[in-house]
C-alpha atoms as a PDB file:
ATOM      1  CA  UNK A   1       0.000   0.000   0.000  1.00  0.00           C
ATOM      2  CA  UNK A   2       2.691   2.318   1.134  1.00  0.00           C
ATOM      3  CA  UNK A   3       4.319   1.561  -2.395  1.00  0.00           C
ATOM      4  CA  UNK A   4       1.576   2.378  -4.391  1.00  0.00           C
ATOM      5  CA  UNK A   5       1.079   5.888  -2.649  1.00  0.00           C
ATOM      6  CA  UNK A   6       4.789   6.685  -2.982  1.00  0.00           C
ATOM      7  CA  UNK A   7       4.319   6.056  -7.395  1.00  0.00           C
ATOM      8  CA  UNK A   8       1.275   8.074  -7.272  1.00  0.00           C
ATOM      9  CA  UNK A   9       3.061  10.811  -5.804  1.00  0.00           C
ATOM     10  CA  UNK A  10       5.978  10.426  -7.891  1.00  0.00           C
ATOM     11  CA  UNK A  11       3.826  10.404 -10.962  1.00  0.00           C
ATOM     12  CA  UNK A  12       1.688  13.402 -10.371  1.00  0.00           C
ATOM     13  CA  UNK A  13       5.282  15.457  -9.346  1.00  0.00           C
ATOM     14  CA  UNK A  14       6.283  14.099 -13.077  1.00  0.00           C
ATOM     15  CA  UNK A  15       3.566  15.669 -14.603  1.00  0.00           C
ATOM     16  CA  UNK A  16       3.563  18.631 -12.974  1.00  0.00           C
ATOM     17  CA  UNK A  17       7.357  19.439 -13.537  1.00  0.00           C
ATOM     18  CA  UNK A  18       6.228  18.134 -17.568  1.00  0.00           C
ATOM     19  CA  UNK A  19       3.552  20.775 -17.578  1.00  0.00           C
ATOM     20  CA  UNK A  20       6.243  23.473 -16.586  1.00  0.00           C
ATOM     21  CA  UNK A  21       8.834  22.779 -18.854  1.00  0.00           C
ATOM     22  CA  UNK A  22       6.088  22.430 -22.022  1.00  0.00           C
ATOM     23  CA  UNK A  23       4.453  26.255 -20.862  1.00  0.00           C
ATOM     24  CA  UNK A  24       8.297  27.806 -20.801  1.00  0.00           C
ATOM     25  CA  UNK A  25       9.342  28.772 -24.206  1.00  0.00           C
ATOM     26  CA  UNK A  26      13.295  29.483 -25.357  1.00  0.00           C
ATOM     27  CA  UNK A  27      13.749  32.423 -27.713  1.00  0.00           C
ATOM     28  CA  UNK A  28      16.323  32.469 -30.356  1.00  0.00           C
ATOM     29  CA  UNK A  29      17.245  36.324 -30.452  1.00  0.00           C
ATOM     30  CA  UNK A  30      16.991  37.263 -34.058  1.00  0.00           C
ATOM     31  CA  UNK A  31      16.224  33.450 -35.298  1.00  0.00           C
ATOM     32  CA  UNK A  32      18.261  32.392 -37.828  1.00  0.00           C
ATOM     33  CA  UNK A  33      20.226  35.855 -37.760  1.00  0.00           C
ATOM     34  CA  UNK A  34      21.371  36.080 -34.052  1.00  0.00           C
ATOM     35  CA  UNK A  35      22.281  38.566 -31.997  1.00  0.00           C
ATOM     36  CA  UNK A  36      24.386  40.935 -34.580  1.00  0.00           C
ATOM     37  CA  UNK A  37      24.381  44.332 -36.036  1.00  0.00           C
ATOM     38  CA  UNK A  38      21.799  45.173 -38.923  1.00  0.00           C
ATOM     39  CA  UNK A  39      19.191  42.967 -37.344  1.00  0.00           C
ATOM     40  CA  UNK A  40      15.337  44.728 -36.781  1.00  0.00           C
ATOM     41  CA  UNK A  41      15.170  43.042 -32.670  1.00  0.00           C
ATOM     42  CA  UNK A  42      11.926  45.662 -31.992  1.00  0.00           C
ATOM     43  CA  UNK A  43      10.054  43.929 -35.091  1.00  0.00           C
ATOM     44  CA  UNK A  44      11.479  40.688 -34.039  1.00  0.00           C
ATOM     45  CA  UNK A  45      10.111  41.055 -30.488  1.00  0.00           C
ATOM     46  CA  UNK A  46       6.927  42.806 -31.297  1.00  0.00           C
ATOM     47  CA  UNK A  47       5.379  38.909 -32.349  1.00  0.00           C
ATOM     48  CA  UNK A  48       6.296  37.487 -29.150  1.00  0.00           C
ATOM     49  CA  UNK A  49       4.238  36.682 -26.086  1.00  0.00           C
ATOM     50  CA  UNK A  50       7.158  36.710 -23.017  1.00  0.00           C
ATOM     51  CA  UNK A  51       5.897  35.632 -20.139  1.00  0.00           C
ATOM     52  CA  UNK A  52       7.935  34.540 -16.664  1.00  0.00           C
ATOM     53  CA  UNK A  53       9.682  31.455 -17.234  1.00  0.00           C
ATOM     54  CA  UNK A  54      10.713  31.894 -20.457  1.00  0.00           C
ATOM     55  CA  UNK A  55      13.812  32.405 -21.430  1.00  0.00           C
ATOM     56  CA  UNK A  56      16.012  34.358 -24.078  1.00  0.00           C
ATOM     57  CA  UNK A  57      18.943  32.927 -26.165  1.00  0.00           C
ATOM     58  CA  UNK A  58      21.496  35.256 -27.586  1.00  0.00           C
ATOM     59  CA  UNK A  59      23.694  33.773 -30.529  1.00  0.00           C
ATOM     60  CA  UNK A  60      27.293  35.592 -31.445  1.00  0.00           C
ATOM     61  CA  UNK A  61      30.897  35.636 -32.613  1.00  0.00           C
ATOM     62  CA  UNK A  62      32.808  35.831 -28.962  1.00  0.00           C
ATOM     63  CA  UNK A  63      34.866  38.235 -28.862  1.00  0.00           C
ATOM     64  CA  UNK A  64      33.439  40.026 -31.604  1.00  0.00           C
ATOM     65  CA  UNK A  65      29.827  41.257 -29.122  1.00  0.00           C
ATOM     66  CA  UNK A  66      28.343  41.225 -25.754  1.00  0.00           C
ATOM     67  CA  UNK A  67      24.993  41.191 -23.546  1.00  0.00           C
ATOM     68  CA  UNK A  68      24.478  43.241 -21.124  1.00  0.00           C
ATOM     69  CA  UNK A  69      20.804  43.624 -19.680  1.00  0.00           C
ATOM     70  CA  UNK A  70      20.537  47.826 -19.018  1.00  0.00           C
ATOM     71  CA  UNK A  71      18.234  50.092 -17.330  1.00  0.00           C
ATOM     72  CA  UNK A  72      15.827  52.148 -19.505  1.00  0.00           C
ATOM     73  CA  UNK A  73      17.971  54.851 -19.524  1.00  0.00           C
ATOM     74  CA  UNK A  74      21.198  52.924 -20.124  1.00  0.00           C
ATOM     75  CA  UNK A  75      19.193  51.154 -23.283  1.00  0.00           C
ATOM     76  CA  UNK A  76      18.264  54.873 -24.382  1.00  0.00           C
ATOM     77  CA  UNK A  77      21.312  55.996 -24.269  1.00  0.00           C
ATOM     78  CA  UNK A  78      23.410  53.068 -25.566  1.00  0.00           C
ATOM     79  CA  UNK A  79      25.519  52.697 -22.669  1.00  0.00           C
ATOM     80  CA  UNK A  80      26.429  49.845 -19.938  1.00  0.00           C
ATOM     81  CA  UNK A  81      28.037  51.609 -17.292  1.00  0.00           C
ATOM     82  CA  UNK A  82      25.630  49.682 -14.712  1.00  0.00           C
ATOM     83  CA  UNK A  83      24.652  46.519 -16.323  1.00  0.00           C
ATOM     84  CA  UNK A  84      22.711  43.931 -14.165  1.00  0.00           C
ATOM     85  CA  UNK A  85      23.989  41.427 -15.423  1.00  0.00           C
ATOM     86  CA  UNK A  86      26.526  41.008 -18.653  1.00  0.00           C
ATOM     87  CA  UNK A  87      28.238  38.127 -20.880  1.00  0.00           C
ATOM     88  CA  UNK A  88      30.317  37.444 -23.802  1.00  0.00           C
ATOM     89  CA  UNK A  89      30.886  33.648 -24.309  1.00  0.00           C
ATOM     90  CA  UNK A  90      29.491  33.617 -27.666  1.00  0.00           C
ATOM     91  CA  UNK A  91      26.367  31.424 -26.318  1.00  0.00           C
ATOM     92  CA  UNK A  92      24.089  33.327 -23.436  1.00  0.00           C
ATOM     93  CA  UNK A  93      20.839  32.457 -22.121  1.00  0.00           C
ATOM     94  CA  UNK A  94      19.234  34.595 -19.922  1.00  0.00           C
ATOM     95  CA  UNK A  95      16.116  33.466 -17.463  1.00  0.00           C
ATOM     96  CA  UNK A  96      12.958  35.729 -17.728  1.00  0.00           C
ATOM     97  CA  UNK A  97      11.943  35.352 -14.042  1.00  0.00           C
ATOM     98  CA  UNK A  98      10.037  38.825 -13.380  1.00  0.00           C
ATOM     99  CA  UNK A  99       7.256  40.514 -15.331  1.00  0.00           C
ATOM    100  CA  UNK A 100       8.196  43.812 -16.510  1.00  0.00           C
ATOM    101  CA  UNK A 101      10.214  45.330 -19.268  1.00  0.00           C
ATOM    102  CA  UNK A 102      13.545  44.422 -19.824  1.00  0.00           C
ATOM    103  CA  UNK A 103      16.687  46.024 -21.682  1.00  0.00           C
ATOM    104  CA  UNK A 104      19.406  44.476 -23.322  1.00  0.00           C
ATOM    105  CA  UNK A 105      22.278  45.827 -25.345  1.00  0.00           C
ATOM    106  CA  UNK A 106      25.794  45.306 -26.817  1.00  0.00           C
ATOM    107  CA  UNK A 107      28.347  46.441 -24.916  1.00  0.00           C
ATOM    108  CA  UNK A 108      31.055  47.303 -27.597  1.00  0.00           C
ATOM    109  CA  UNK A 109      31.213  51.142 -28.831  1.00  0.00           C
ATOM    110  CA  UNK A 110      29.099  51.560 -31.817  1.00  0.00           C
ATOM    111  CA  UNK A 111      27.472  48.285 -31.540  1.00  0.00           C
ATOM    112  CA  UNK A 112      23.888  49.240 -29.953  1.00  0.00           C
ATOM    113  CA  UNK A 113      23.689  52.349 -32.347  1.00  0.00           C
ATOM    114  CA  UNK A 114      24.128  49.473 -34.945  1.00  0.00           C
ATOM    115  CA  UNK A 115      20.920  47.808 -34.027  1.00  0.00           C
ATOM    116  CA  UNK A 116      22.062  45.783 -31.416  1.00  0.00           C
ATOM    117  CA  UNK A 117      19.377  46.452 -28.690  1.00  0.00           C
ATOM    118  CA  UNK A 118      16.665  44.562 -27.503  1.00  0.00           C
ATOM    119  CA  UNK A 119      13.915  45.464 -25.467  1.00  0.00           C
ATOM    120  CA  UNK A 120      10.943  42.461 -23.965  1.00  0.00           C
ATOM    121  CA  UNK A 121       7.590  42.694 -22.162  1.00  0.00           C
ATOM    122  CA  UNK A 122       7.624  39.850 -19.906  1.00  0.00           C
ATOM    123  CA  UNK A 123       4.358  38.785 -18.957  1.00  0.00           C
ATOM    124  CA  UNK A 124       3.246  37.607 -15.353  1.00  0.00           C
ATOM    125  CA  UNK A 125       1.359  34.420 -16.711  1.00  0.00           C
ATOM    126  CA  UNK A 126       1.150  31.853 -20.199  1.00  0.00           C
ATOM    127  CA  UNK A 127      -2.408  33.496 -20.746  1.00  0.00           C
ATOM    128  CA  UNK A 128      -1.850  36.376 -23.366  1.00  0.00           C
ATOM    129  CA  UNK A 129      -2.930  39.399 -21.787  1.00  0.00           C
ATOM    130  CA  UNK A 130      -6.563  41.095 -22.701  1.00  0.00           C
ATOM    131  CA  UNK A 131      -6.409  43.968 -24.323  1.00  0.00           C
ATOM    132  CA  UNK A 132      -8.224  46.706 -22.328  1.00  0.00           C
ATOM    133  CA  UNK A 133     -11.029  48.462 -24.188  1.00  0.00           C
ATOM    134  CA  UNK A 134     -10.392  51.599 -25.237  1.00  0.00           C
ATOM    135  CA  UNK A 135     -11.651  54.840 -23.454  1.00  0.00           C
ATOM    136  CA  UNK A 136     -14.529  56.040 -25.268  1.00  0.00           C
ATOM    137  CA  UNK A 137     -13.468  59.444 -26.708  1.00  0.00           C
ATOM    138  CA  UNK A 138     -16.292  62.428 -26.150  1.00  0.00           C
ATOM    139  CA  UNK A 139     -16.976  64.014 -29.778  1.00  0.00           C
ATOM    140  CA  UNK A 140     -15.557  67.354 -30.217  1.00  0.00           C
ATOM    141  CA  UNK A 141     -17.983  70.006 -30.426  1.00  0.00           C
ATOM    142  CA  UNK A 142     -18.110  72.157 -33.019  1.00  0.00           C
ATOM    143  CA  UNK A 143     -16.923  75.413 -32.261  1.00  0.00           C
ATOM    144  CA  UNK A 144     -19.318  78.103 -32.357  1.00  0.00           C
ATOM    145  CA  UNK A 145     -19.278  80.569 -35.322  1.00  0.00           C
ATOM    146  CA  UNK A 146     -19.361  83.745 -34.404  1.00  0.00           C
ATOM    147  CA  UNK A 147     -20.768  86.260 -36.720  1.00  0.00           C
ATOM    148  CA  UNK A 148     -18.244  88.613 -37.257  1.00  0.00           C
ATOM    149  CA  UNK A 149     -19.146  92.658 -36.088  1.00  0.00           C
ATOM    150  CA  UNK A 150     -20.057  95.207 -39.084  1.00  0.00           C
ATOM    151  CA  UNK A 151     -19.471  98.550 -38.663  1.00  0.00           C
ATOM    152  CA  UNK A 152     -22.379 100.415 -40.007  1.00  0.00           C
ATOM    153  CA  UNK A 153     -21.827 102.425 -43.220  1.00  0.00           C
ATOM    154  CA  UNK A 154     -22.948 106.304 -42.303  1.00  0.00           C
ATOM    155  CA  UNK A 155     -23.737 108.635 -45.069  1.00  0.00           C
ATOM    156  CA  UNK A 156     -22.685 111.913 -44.622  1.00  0.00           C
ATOM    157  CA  UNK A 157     -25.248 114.896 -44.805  1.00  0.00           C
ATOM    158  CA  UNK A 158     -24.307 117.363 -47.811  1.00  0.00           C
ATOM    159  CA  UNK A 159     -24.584 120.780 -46.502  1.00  0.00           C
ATOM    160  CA  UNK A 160     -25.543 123.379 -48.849  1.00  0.00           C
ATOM    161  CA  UNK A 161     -23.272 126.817 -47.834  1.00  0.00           C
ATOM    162  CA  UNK A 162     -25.733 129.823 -47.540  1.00  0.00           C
ATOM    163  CA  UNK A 163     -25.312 132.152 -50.299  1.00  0.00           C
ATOM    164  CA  UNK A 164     -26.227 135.807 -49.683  1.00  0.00           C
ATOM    165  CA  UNK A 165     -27.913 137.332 -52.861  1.00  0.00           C
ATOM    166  CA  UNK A 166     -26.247 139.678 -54.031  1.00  0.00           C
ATOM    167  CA  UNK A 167     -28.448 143.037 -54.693  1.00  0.00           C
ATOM    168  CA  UNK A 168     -27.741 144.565 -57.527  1.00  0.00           C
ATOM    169  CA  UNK A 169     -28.138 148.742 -57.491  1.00  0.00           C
ATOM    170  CA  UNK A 170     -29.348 150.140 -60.800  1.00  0.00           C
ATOM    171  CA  UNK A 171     -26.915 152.229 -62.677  1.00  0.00           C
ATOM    172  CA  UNK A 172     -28.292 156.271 -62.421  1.00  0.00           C
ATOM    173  CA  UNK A 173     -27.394 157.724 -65.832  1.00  0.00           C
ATOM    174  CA  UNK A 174     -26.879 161.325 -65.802  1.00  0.00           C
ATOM    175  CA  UNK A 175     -27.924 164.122 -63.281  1.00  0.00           C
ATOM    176  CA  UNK A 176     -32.023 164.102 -62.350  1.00  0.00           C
ATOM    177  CA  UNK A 177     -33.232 167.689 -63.790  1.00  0.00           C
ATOM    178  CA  UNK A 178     -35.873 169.342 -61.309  1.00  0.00           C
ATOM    179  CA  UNK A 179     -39.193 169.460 -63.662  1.00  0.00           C
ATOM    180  CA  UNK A 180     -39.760 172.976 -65.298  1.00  0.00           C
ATOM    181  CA  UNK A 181     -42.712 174.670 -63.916  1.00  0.00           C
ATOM    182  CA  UNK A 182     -44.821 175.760 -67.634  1.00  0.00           C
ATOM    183  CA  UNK A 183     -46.008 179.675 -67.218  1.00  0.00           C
ATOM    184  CA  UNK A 184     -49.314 180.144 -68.245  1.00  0.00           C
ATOM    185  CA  UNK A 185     -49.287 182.638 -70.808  1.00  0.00           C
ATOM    186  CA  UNK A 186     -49.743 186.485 -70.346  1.00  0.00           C
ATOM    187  CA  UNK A 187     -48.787 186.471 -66.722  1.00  0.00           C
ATOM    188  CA  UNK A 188     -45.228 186.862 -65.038  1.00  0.00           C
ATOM    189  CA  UNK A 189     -43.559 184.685 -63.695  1.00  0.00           C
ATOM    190  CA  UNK A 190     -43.368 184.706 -59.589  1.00  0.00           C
ATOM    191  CA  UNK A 191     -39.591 185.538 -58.751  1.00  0.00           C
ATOM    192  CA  UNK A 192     -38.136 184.712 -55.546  1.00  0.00           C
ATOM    193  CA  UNK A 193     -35.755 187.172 -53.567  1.00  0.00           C
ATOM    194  CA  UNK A 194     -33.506 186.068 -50.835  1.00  0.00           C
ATOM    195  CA  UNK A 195     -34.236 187.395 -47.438  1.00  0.00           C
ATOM    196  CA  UNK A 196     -32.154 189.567 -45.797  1.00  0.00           C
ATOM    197  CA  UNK A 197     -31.229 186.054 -43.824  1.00  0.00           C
ATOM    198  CA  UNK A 198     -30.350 184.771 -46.595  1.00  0.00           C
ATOM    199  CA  UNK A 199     -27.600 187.679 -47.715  1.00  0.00           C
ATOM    200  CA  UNK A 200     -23.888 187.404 -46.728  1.00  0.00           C
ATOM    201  CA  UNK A 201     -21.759 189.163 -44.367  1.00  0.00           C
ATOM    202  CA  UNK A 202     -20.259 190.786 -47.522  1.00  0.00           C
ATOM    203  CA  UNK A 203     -23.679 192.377 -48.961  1.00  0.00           C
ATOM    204  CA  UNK A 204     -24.680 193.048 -45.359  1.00  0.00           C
ATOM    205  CA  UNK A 205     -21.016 195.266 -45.224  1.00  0.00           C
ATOM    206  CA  UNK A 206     -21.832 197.106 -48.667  1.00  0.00           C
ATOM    207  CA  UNK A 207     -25.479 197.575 -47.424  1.00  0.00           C
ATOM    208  CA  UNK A 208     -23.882 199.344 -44.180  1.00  0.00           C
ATOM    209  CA  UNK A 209     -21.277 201.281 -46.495  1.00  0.00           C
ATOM    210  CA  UNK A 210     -24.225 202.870 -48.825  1.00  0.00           C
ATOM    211  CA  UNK A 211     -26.107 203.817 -45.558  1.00  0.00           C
ATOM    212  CA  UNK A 212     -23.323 205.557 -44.082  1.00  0.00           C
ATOM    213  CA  UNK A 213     -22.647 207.858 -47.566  1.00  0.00           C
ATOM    214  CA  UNK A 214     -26.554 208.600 -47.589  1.00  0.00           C
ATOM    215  CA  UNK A 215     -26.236 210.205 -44.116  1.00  0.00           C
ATOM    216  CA  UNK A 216     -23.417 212.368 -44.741  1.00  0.00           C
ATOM    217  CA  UNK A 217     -24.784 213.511 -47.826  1.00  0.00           C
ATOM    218  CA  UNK A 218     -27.819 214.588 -45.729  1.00  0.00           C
ATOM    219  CA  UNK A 219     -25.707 216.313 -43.270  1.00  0.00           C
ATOM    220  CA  UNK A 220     -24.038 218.764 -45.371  1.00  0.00           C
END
């Protein structure tokens, strides 16, 4: 009895370490190309479904490249001064035992620049994830048209100057002759003498002069 418990156990710890290894899959960096300059690795990765357990194999000339697994900024900017983890023996497999993102470049100068960077999603389970649905997107309104201000058009008022008429004074020809009195005939006409008001100081003088010889005259 106690046999028969112990080759159940056995078997069922057989298919259980079976089931593992078939659900971890080995990747061939660059297939048939390797891991070498000129090589497209972010097309190459971009059909793959990591997940943990799987694991990445990196083909090369040694001596001739490197892996080193980078930060994010060390994969940006081609450089390994902090690598977490590096090899060059031609042949390197590397574990995928966290989920995450994960960066891995050739060390040599020049090298990454090349082409010879790699960067994996690493899933946490076999089960390809499920795309999330997208966010719906509220529609744009339209933006509103405003109408645009006119200026009114003003007529200006066309104001007639004031003329003042101009009066025109009729020309007098010649000197106006006082009217003739007619005389009725057989009678005389009706002379008019100044008044002594009217004389001057001079006839008044001669007047005085003739009265004055009159007197003496008389006297003698």
């Amino acid at each position: 009895m106690a046999s028969w418990s112990s080759c159940s156990a056995l078997a069922v710890l057989l298919l259980v370490a079976g089931a593992s290894t078939a659900a971890a899959t080995s990747y061939t960096v660059g297939d048939g190309s390797g891991w070498t300059t000129g090589v497209d690795y972010t097309t190459w990765a971009a059909s793959k479904n990591f997940k943990v357990g799987d694991s990445l194999v990196f083909n090369y000339a040694k001596g001739l490249h490197t892996v080193a697994e980078v930060s994010a900024a060390e994969y940006m900017s081609c450089t390994a001064t902090n690598p977490i983890g590096s090899d060059s023996s031609g042949a390197t497999t590397v574990a995928l035992k966290t989920p995450g993102s994960h960066y891995f470049i050739c060390s040599i100068p020049g090298h990454c620049g090349g082409g010879m960077k790699l960067a994996v999603t690493v899933g946490g389970s076999s089960s390809p994830a499920t795309p999330s649905s997208p966010t719906p997107t509220t529609p744009r309104s339209s933006p509103t048209t405003n109408t645009p201000y006119t200026t009114p058009t003003t007529t200006p008022t066309t104001t007639t100057p004031y003329t003042t008429p101009t009066t025109t004074t009729p020309c007098s020809g010649g000197t106006t002759s006082t009217p003739v009195t007619p005389v009725t005939p057989g009678t005389t006409p009706f002379m008019s003498y100044p008044s002594a008001a009217g004389l001057g100081s001079a006839a008044l003088a001669g007047l005085g002069l003739v009265w004055s010889v009159i007197v003496q005259l008389a006297l003698f």
